[in-house]
C-alpha atoms as a PDB file:
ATOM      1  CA  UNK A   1     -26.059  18.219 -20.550  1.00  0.00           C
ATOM      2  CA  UNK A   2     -23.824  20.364 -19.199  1.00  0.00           C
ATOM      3  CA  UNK A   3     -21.980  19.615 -16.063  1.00  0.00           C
ATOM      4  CA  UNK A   4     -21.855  22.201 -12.702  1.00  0.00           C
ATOM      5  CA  UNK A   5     -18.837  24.022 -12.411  1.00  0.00           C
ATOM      6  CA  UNK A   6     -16.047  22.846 -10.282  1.00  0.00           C
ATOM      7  CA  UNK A   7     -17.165  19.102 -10.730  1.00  0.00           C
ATOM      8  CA  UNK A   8     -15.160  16.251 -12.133  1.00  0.00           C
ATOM      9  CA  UNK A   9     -15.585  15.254 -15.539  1.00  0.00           C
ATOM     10  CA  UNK A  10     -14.006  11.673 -14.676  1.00  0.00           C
ATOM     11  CA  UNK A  11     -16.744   9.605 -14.801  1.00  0.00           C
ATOM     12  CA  UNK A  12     -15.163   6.183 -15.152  1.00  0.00           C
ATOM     13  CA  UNK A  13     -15.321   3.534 -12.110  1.00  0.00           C
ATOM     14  CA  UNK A  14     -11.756   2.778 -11.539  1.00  0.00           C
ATOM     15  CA  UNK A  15     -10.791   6.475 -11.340  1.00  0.00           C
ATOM     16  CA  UNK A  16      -9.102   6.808  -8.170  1.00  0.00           C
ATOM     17  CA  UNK A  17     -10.577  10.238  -6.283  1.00  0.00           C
ATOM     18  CA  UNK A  18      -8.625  11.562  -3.760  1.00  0.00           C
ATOM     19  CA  UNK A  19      -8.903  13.199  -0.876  1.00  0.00           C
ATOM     20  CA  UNK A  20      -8.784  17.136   0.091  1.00  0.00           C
ATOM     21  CA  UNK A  21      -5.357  15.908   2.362  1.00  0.00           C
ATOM     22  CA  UNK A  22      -4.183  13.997  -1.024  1.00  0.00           C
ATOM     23  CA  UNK A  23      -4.711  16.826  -3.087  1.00  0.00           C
ATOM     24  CA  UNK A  24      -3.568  19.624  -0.094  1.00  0.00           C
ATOM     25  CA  UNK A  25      -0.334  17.012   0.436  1.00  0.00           C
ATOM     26  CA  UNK A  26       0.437  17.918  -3.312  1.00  0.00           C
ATOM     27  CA  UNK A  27       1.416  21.762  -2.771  1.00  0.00           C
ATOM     28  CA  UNK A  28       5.030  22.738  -2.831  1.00  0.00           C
ATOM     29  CA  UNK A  29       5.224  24.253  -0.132  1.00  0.00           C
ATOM     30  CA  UNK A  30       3.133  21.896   2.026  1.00  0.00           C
ATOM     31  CA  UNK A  31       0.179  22.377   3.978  1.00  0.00           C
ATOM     32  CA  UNK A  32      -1.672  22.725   7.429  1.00  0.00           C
ATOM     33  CA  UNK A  33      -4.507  22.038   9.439  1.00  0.00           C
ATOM     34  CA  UNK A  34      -6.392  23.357  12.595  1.00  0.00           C
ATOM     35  CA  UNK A  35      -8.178  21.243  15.032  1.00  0.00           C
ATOM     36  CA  UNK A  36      -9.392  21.486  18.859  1.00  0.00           C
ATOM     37  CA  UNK A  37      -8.467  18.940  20.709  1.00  0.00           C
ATOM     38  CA  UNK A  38      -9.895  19.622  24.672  1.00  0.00           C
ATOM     39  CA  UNK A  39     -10.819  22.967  24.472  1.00  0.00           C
ATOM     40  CA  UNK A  40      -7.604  23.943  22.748  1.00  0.00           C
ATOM     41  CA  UNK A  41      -6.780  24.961  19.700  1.00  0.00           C
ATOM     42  CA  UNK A  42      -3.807  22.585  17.430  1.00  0.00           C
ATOM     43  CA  UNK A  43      -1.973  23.375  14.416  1.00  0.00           C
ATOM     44  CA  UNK A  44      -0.118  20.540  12.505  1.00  0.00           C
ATOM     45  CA  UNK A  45       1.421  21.242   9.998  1.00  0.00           C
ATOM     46  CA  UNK A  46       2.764  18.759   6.951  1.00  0.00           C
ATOM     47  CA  UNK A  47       6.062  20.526   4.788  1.00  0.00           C
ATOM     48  CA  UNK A  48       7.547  17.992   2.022  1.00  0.00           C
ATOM     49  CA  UNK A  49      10.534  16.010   2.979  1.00  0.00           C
ATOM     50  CA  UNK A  50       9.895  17.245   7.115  1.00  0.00           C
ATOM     51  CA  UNK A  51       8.442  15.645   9.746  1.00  0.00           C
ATOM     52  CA  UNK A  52       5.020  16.435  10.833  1.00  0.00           C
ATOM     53  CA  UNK A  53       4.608  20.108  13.310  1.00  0.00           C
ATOM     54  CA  UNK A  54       2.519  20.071  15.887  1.00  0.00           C
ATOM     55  CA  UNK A  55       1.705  24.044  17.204  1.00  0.00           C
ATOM     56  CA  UNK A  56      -0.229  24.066  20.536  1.00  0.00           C
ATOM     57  CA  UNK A  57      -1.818  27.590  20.436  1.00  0.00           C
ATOM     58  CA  UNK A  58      -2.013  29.386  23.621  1.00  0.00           C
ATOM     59  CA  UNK A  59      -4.655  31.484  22.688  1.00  0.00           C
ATOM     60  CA  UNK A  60      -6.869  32.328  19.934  1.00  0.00           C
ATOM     61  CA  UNK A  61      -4.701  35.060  19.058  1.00  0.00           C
ATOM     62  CA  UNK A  62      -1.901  33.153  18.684  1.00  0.00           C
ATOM     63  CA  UNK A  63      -3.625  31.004  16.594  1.00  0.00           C
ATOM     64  CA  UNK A  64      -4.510  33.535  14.593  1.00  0.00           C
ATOM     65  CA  UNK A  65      -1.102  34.442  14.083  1.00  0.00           C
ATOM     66  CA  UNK A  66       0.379  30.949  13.391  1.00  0.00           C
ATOM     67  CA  UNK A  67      -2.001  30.540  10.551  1.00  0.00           C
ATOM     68  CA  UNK A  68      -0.915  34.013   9.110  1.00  0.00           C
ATOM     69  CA  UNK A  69       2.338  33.377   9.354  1.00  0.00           C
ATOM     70  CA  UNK A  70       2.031  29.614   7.265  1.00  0.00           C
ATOM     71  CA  UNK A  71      -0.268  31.546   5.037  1.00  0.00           C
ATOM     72  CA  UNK A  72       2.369  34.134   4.294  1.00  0.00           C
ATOM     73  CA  UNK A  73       4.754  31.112   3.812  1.00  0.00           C
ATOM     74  CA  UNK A  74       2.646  29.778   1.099  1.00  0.00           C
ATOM     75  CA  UNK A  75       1.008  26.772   2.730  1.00  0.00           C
ATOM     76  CA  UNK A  76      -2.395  25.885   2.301  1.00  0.00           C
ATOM     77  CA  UNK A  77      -4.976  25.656   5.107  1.00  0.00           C
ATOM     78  CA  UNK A  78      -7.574  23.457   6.484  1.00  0.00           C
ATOM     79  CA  UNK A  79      -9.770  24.347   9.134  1.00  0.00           C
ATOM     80  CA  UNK A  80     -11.474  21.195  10.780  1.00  0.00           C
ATOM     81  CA  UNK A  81     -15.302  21.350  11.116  1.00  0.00           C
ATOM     82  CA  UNK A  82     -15.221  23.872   7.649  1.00  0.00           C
ATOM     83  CA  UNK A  83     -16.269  21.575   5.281  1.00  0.00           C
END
């Protein structure tokens, strides 16, 4: 039987799975997420061996741009409400 692509092959019980933050928290460069919290959109951002970044976006725009710019940097993205 074969198996659908992109799932895990680990089938055993005490296999710990991890999260999409464990596995995002794993990138070199670190990683980000996007939320809206009243109305307004937040960008924290997580970079190893830094403490947490909190962007408060003034507009969408700016948003826009803050998320190219970690892109650009190499940090992955998460986009609350995406999944």
């Amino acid at each position: 039987m074969r198996e659908k692509q992109g799932q895990s092959q680990n089938t055993d019980p005490g296999c710990k799975t991890l999260t999409l933050a464990d596995h995002l928290a794993t990138r070199k460069g670190g990683w980000f997420h996007i939320e809206w919290i009243d109305g307004r959109t937040v960008v924290t951002v997580h970079r190893p061996s830094a403490p947490t970044e909190v962007i408060f976006c003034l507009s969408p725009g700016h948003a826009n741009q803050v998320r190219q710019s970690l892109t650009d940097a190499g940090l992955a993205g998460l986009v609350e409400g995406s999944l």
